[in-house]
C-alpha atoms as a PDB file:
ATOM      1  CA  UNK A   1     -36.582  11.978 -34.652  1.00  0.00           C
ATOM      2  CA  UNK A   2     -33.361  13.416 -34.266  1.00  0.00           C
ATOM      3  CA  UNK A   3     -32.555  16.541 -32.654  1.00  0.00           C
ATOM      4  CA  UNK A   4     -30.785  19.142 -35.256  1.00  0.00           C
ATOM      5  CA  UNK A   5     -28.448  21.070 -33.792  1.00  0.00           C
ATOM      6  CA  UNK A   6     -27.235  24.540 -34.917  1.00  0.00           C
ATOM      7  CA  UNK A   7     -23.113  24.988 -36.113  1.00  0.00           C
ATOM      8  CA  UNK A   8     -23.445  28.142 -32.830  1.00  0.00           C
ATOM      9  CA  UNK A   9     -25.058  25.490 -30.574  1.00  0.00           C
ATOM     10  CA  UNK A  10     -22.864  22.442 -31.315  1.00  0.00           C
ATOM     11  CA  UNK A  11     -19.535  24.763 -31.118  1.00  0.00           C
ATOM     12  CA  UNK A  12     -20.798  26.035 -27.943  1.00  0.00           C
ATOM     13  CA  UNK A  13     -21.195  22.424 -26.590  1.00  0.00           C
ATOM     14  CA  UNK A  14     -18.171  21.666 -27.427  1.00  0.00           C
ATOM     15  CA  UNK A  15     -16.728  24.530 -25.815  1.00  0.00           C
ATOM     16  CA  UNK A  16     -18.511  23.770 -22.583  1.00  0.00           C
ATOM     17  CA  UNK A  17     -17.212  20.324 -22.694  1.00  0.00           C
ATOM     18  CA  UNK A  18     -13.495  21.534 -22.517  1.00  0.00           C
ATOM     19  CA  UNK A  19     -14.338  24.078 -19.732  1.00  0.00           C
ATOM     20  CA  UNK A  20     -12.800  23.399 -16.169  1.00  0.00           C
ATOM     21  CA  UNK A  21     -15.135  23.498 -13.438  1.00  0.00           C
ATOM     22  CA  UNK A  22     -13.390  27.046 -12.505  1.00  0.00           C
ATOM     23  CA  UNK A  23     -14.613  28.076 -16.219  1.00  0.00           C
ATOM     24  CA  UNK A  24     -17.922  27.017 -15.757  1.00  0.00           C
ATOM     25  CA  UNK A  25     -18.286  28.416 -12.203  1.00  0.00           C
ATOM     26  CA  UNK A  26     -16.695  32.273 -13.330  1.00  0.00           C
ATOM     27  CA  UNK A  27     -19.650  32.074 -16.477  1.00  0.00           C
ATOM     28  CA  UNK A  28     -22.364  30.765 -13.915  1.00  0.00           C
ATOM     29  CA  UNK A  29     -21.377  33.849 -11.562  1.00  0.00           C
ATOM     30  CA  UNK A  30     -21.615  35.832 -14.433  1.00  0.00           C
ATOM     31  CA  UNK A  31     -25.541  35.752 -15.128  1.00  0.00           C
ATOM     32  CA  UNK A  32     -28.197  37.527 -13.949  1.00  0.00           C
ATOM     33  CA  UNK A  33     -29.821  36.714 -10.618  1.00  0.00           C
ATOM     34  CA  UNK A  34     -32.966  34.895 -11.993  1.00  0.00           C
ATOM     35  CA  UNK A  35     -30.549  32.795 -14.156  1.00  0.00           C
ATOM     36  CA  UNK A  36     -28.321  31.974 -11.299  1.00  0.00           C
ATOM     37  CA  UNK A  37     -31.129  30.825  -8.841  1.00  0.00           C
ATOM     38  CA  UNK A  38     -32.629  28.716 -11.544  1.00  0.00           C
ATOM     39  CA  UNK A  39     -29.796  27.111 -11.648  1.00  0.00           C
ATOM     40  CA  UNK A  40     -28.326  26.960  -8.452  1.00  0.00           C
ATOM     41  CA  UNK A  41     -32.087  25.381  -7.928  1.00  0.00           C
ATOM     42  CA  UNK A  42     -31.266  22.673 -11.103  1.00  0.00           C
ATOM     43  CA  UNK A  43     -27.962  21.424  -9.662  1.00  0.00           C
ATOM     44  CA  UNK A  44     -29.382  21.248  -5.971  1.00  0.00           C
ATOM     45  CA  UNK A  45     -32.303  19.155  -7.592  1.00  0.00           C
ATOM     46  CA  UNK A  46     -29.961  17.115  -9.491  1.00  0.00           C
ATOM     47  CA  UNK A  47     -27.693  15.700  -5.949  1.00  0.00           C
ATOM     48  CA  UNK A  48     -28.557  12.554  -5.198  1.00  0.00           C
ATOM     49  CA  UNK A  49     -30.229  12.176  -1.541  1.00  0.00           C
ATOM     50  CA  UNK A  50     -27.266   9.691  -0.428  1.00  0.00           C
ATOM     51  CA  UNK A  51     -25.063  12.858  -0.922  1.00  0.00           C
ATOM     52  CA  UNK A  52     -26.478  14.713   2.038  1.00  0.00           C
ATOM     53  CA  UNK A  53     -26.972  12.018   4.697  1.00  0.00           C
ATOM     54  CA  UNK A  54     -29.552  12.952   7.135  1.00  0.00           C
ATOM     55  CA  UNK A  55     -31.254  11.190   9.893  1.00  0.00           C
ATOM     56  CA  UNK A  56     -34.843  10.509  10.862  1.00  0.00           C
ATOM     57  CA  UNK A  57     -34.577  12.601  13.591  1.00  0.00           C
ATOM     58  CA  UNK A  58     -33.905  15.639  11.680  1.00  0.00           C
ATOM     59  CA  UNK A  59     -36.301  15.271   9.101  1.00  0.00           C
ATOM     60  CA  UNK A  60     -38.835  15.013  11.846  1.00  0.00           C
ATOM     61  CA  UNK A  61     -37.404  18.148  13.184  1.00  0.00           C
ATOM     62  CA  UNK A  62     -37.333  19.589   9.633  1.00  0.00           C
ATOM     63  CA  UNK A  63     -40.992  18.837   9.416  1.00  0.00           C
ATOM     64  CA  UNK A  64     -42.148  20.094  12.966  1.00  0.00           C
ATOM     65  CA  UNK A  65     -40.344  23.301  12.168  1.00  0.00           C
ATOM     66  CA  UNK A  66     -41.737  23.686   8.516  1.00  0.00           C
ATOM     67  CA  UNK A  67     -45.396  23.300  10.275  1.00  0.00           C
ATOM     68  CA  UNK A  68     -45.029  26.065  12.251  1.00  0.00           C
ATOM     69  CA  UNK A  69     -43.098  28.154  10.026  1.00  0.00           C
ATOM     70  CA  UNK A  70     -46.424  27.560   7.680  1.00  0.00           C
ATOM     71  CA  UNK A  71     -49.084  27.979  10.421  1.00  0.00           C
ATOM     72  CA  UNK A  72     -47.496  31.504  11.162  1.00  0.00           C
ATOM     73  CA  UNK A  73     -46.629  29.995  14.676  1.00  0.00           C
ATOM     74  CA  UNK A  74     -43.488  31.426  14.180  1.00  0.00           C
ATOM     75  CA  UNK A  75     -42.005  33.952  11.907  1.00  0.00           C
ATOM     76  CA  UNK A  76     -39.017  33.838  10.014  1.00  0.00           C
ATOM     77  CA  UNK A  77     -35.900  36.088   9.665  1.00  0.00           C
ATOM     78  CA  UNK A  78     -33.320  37.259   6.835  1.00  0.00           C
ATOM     79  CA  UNK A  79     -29.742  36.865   7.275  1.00  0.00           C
ATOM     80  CA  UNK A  80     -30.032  40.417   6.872  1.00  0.00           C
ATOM     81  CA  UNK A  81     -32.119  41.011  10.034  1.00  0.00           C
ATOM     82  CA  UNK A  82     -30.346  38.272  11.944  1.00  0.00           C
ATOM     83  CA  UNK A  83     -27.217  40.454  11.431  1.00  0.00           C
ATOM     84  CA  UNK A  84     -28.035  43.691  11.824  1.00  0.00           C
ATOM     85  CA  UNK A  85     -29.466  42.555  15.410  1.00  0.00           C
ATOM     86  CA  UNK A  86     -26.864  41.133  16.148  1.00  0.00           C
ATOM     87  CA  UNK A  87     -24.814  43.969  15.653  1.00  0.00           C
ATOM     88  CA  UNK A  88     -27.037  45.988  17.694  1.00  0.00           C
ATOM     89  CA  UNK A  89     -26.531  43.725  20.910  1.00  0.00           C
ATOM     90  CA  UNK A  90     -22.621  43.034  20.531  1.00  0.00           C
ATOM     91  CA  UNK A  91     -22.679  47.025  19.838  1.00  0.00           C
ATOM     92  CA  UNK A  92     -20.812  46.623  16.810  1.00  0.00           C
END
């Protein structure tokens, strides 16, 4: 079956289609934060895995951290917090 698509919907396909990537990256910026991680989340998904080489070893090391990071082993940090410590020791 066929999908039917609305006059708004087909016009604003088209429209997309003719956007540069600077276009489409401006309206991306443009939604709300939900919106944006969903689909900052979509294209990530959507790289292939040849695009980001990465070597055994580091996805071992990837693993061994994520293990402890889930155990509570070790605790994690925002860039936030990194920062602001940071700040405090180079007294800035």
């Amino acid at each position: 079956m066929a999908r039917e698509l609305s006059i708004d919907a087909l016009v604003g396909w088209i429209n997309f289609t003719f956007m540069s990537t600077a276009q489409i990256k401006e309206l991306a910026l443009s939604l709300p934060d939900r919106e944006r991680a969903d689909l900052a989340q979509a294209l990530w998904e959507s790289l292939d895995s040849s695009f980001f080489p990465v070597s055994e070893e580091f996805l071992v090391e990837l693993e061994r951290r994520d293990k402890k990071i889930s155990s509570g082993e070790v605790s994690c940090h925002t860039h936030e917090e990194v920062m602001a410590k940071a700040r405090r020791v180079l007294g800035c």
